[in-house]
N, C-alpha and C. Protein backbone atom coordinates (compact mmCIF):
# COMPACT_ATOMS: atom_id res chain seq x y z
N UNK A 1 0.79 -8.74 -23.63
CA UNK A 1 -0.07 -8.66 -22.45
C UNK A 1 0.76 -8.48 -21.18
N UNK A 2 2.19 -9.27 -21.05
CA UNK A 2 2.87 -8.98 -19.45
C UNK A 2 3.62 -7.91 -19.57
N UNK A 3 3.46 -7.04 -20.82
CA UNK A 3 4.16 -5.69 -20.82
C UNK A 3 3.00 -4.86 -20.09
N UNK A 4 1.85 -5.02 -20.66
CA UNK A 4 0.51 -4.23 -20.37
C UNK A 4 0.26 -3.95 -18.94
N UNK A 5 0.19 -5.63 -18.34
CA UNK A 5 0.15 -5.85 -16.76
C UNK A 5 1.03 -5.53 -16.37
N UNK A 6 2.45 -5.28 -16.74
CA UNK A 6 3.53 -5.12 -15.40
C UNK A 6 3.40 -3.05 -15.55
N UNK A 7 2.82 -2.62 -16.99
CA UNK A 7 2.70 -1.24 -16.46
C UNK A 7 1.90 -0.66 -15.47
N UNK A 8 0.72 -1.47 -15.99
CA UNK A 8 -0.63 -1.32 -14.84
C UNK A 8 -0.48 -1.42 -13.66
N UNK A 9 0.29 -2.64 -12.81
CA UNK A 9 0.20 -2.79 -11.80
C UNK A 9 1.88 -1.67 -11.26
N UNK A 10 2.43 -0.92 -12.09
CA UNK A 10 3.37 0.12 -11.47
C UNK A 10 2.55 1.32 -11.15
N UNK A 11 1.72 1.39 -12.74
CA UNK A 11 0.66 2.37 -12.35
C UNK A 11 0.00 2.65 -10.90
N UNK A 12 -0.72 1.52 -9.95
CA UNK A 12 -0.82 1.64 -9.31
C UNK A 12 -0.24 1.78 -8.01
N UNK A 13 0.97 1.12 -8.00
CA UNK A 13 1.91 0.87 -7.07
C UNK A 13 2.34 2.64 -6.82
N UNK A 14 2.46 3.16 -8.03
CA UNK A 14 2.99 4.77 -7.89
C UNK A 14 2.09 5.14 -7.73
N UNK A 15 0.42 4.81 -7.75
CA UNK A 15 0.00 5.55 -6.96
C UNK A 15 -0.58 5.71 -5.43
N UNK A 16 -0.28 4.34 -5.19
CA UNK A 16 -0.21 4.15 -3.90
C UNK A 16 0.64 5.03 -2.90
N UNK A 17 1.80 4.61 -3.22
CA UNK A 17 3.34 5.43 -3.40
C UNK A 17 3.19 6.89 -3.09
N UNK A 18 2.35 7.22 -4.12
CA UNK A 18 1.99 8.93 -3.78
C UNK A 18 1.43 9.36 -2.98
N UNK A 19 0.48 8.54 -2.43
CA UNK A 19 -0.79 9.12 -1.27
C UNK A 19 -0.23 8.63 -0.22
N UNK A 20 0.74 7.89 0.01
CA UNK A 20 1.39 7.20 1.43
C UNK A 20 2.87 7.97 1.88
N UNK A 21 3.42 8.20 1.19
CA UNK A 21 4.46 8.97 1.14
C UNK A 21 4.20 10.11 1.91
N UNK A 22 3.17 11.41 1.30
CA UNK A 22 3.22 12.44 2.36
C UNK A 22 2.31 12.49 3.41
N UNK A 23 1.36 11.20 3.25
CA UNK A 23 0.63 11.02 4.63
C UNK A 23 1.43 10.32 5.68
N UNK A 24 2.21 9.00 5.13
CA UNK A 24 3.32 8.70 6.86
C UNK A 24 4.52 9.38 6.76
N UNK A 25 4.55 10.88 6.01
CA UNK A 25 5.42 11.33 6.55
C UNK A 25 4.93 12.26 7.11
N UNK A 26 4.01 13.29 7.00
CA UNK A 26 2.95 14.01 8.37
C UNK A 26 2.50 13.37 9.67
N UNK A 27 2.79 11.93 9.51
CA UNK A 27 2.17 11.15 10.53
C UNK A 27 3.38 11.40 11.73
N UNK A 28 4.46 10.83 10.67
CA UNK A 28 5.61 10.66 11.70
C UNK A 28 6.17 12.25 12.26
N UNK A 29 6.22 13.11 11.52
CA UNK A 29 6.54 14.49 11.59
C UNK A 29 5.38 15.34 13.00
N UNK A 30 4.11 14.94 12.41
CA UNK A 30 2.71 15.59 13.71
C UNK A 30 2.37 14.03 13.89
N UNK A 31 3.14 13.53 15.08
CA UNK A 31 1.98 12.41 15.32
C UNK A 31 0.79 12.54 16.07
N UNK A 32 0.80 13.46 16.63
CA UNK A 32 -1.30 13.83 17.08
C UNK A 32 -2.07 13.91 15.71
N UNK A 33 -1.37 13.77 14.59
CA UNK A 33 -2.61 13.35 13.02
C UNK A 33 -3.21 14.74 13.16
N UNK A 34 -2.98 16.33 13.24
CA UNK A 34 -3.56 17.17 13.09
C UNK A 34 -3.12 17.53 12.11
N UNK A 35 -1.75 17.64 11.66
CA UNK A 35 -1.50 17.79 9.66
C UNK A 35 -2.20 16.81 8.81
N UNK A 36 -2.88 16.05 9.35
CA UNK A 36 -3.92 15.55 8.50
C UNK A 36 -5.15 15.53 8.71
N UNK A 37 -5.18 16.90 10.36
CA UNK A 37 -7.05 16.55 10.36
C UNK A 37 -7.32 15.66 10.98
N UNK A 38 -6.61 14.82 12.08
CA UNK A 38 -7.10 13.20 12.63
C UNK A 38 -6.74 13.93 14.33
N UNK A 39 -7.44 13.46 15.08
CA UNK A 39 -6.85 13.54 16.76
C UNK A 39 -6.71 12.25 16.92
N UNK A 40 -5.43 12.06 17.95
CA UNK A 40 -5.14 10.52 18.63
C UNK A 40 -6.56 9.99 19.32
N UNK A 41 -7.71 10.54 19.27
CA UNK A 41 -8.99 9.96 19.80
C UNK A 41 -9.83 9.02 18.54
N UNK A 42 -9.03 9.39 17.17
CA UNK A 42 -9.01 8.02 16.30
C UNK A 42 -8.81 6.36 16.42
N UNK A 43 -7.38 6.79 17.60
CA UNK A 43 -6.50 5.46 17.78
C UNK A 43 -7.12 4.64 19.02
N UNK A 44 -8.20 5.55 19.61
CA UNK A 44 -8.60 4.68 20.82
C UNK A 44 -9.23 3.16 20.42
N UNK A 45 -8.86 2.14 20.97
CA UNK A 45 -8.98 0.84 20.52
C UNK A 45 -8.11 0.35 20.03
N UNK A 46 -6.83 0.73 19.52
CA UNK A 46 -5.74 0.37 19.22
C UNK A 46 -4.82 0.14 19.59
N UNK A 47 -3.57 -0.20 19.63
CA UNK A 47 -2.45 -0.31 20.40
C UNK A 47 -1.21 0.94 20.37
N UNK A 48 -2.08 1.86 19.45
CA UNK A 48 -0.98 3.42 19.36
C UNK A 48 -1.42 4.04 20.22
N UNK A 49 -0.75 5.04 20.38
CA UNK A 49 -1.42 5.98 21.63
C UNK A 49 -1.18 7.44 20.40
N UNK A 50 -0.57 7.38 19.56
CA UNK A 50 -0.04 8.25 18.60
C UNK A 50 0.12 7.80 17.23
N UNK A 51 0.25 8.92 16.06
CA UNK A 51 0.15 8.13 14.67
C UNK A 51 1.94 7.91 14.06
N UNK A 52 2.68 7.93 15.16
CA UNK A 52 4.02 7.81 14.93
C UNK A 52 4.57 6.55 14.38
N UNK A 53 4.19 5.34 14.70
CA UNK A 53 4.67 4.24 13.86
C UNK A 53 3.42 3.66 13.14
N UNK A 54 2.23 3.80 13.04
CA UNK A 54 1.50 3.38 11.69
C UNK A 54 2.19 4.44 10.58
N UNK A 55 3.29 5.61 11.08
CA UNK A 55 2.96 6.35 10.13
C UNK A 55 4.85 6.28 9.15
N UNK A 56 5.60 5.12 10.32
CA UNK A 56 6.82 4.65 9.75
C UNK A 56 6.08 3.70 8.99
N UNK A 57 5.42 2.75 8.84
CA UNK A 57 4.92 1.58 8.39
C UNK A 57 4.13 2.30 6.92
N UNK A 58 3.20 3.01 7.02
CA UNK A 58 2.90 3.58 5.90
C UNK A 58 3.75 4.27 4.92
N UNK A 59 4.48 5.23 5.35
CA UNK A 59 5.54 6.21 4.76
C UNK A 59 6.87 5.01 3.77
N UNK A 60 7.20 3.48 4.84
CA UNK A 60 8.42 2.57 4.39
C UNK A 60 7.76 1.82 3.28
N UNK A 61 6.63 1.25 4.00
CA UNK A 61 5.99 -0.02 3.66
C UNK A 61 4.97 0.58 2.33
N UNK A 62 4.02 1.14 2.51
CA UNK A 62 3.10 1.84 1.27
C UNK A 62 3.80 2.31 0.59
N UNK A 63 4.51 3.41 1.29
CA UNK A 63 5.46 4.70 0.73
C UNK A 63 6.50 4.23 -0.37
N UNK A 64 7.52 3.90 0.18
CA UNK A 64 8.85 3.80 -0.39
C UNK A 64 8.94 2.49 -1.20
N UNK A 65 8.23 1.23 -0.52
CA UNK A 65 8.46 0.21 -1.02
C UNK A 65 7.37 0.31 -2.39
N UNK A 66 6.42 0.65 -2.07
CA UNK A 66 5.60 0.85 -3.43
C UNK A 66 6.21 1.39 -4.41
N UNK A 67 7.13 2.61 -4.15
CA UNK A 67 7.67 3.45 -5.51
C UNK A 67 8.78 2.14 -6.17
N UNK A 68 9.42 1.87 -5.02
CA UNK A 68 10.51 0.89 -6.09
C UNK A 68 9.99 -0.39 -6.71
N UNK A 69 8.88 -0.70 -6.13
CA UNK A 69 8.06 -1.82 -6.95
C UNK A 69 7.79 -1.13 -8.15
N UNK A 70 7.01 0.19 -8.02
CA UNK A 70 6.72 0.61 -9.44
C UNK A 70 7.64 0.57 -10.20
N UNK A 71 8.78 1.50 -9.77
CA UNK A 71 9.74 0.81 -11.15
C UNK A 71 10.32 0.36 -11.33
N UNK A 72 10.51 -1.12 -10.44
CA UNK A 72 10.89 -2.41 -10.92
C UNK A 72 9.89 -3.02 -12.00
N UNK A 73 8.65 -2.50 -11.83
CA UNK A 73 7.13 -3.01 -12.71
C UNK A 73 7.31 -2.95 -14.12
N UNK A 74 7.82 -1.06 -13.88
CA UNK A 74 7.78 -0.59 -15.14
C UNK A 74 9.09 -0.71 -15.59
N UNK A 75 10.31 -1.12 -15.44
CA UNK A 75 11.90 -1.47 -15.96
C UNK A 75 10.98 -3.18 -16.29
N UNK A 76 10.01 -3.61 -15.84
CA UNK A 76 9.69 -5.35 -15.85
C UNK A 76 10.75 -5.99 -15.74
N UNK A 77 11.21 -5.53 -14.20
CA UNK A 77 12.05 -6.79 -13.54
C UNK A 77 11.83 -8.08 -13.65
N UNK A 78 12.46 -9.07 -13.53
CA UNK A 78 12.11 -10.35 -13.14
C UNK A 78 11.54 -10.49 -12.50
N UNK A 79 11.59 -10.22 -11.30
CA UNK A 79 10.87 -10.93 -10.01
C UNK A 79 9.32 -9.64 -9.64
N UNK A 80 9.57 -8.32 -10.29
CA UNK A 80 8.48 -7.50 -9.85
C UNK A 80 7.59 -8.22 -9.39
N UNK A 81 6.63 -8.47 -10.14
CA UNK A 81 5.75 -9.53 -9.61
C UNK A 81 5.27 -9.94 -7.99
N UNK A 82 6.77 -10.27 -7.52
CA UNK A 82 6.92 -10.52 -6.05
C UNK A 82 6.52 -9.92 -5.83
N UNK A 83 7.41 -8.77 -5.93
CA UNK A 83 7.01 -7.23 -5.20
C UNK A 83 5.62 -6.69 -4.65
N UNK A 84 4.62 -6.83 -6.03
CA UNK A 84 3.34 -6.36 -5.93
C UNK A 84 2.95 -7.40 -5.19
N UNK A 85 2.95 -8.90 -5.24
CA UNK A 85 1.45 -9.44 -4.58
C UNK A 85 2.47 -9.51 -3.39
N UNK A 86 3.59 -9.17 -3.14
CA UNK A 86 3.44 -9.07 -1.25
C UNK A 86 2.91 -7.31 -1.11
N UNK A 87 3.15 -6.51 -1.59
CA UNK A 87 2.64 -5.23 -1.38
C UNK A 87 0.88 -5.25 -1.15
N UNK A 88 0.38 -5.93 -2.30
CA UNK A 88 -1.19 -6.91 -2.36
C UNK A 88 -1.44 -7.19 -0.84
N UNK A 89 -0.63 -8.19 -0.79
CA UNK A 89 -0.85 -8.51 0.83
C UNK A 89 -0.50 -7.67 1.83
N UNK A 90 0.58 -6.78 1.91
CA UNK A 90 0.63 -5.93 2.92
C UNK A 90 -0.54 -4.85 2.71
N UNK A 91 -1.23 -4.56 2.02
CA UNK A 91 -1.88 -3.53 2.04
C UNK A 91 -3.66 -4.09 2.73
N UNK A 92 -3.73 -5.43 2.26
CA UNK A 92 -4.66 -5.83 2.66
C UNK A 92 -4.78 -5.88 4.09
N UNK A 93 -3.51 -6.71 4.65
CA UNK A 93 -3.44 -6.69 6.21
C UNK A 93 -3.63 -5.10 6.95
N UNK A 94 -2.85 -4.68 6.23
CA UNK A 94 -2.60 -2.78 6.79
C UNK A 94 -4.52 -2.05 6.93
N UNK A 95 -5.18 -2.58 5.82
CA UNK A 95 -6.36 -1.79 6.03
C UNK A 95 -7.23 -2.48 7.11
N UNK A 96 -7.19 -4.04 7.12
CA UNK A 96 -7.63 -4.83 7.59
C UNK A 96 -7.64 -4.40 9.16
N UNK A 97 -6.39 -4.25 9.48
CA UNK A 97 -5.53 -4.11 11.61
C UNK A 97 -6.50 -2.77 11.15
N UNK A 98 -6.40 -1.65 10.48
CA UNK A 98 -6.43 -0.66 10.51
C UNK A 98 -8.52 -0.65 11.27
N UNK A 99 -9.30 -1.17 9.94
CA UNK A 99 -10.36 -1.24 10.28
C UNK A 99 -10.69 -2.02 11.56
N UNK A 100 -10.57 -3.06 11.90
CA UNK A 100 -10.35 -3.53 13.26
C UNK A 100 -9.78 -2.76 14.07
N UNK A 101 -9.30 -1.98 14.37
CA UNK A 101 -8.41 -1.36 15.24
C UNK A 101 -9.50 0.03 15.62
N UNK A 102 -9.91 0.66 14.43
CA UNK A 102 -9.97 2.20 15.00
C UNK A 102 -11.89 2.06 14.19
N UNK A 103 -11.94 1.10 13.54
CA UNK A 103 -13.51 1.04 12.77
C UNK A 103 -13.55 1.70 11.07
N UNK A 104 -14.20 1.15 10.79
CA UNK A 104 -14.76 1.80 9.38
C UNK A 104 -15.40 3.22 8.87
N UNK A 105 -14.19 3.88 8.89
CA UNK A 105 -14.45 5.83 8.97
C UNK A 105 -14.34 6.34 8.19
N UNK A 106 -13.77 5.84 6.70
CA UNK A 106 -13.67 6.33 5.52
C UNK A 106 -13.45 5.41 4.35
N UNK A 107 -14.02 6.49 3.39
CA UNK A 107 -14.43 6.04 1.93
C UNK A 107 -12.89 5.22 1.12
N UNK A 108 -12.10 5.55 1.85
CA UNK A 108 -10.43 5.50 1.17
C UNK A 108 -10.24 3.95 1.85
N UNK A 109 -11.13 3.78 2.92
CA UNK A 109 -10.19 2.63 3.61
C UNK A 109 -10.96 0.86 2.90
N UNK A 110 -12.23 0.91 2.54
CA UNK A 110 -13.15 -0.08 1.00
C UNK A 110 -11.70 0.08 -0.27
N UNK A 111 -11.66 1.50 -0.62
CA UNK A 111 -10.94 1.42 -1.65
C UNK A 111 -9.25 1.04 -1.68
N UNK A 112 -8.89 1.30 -1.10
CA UNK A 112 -6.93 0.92 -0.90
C UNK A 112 -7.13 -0.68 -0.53
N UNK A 113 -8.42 -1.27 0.08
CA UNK A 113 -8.39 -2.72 0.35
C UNK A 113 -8.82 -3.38 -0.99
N UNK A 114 -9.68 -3.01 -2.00
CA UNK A 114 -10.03 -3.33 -3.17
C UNK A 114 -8.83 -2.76 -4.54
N UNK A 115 -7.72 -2.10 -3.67
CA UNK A 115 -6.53 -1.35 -4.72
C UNK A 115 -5.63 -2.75 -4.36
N UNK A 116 -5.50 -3.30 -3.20
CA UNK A 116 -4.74 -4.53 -2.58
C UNK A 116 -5.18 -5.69 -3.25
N UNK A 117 -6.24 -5.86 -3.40
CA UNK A 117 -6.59 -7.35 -4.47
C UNK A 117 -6.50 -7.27 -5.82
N UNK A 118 -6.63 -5.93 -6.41
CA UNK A 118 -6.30 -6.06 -7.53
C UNK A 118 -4.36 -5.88 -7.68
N UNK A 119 -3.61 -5.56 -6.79
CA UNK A 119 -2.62 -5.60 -6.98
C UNK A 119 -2.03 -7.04 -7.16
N UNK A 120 -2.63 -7.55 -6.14
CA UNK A 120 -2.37 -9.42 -5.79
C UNK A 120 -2.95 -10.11 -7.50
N UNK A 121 -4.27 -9.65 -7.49
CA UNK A 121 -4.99 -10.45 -8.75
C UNK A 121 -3.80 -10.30 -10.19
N UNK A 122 -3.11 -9.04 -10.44
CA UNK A 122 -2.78 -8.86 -11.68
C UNK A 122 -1.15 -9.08 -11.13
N UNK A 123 -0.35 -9.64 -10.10
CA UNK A 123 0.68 -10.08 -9.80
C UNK A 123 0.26 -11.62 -9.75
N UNK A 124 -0.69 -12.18 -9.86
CA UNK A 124 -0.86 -13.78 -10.14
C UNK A 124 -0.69 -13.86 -11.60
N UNK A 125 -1.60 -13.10 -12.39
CA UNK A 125 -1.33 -12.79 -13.43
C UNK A 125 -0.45 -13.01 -14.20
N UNK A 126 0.27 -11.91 -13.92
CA UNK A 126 1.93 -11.62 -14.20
C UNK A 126 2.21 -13.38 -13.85
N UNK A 127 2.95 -13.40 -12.93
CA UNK A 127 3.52 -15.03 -12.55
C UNK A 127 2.68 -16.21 -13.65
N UNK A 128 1.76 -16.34 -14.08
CA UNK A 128 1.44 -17.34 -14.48
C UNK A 128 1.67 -16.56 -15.90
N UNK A 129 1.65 -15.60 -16.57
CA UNK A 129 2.34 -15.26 -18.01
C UNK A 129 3.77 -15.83 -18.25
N UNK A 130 4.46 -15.48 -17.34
CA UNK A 130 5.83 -15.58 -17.30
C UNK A 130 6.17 -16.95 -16.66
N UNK A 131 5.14 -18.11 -16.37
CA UNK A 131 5.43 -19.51 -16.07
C UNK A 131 5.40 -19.95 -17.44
N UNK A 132 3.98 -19.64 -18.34
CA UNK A 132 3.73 -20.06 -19.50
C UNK A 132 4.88 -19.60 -20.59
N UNK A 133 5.31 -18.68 -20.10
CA UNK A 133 6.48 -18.26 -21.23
C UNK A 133 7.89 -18.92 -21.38
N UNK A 134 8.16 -19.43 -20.12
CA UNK A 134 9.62 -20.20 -20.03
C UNK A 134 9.62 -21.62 -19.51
């Protein structure tokens, strides 16, 4: 079973990984969000004036840190685990500022917050397999 869960939750981590990657890197590259179709009249209510550092934070934090969680997940590091339920939690906070910030404008932003609890749920998981095991 903690072989099963630590693939699953890479599974997702890479695919997080994938959809964050070339979106905060268009962010940071066009920060007026027009390589993605967005005008800075998104950000009004927020504290950006531009999509230039949500789009370091997405690209490091979603992006990069997700891929090496994944395959720490899938090598089933020791500690992976960590990895995901703080990723769990960063992703929750990230949609969370996000919806507070600019409002509830898309179908993606329910789902990456419900991709964040199940990351957390099956990294508790994990941790309590691997308490019971040693």
């Amino acid at each position: 079973m903690e072989k099963k869960l630590s693939i699953t939750l890479g599974i997702i981590l890479l695919f997080v990984s994938i959809g964050a990657l070339p979106a905060g890197y268009s962010m940071m590259v066009q920060p007026d969000g027009s390589d993605l179709g967005m005008t800075v009249d998104l950000l009004n209510g927020s504290p950006f004036s531009d999509f230039f550092i949500p789009g370091i934070f997405l690209f490091t934090v979603n992006g990069l840190f997700s891929l090496i969680s994944a395959i720490f997940s899938f090598y089933r590091f020791k500690y992976s685990y960590m990895l995901g339920l703080g990723l769990g939690i960063a992703m929750i906070i990230w949609i969370s500022v996000q919806v507070y910030s600019v409002g509830l404008n898309h179908i993606l932003q329910p789902i990456y917050f419900v991709i964040g609890l199940i990351e957390i749920f099956i990294s508790i998981w994990l941790f309590k397999l691997i308490r019971c095991r040693n």
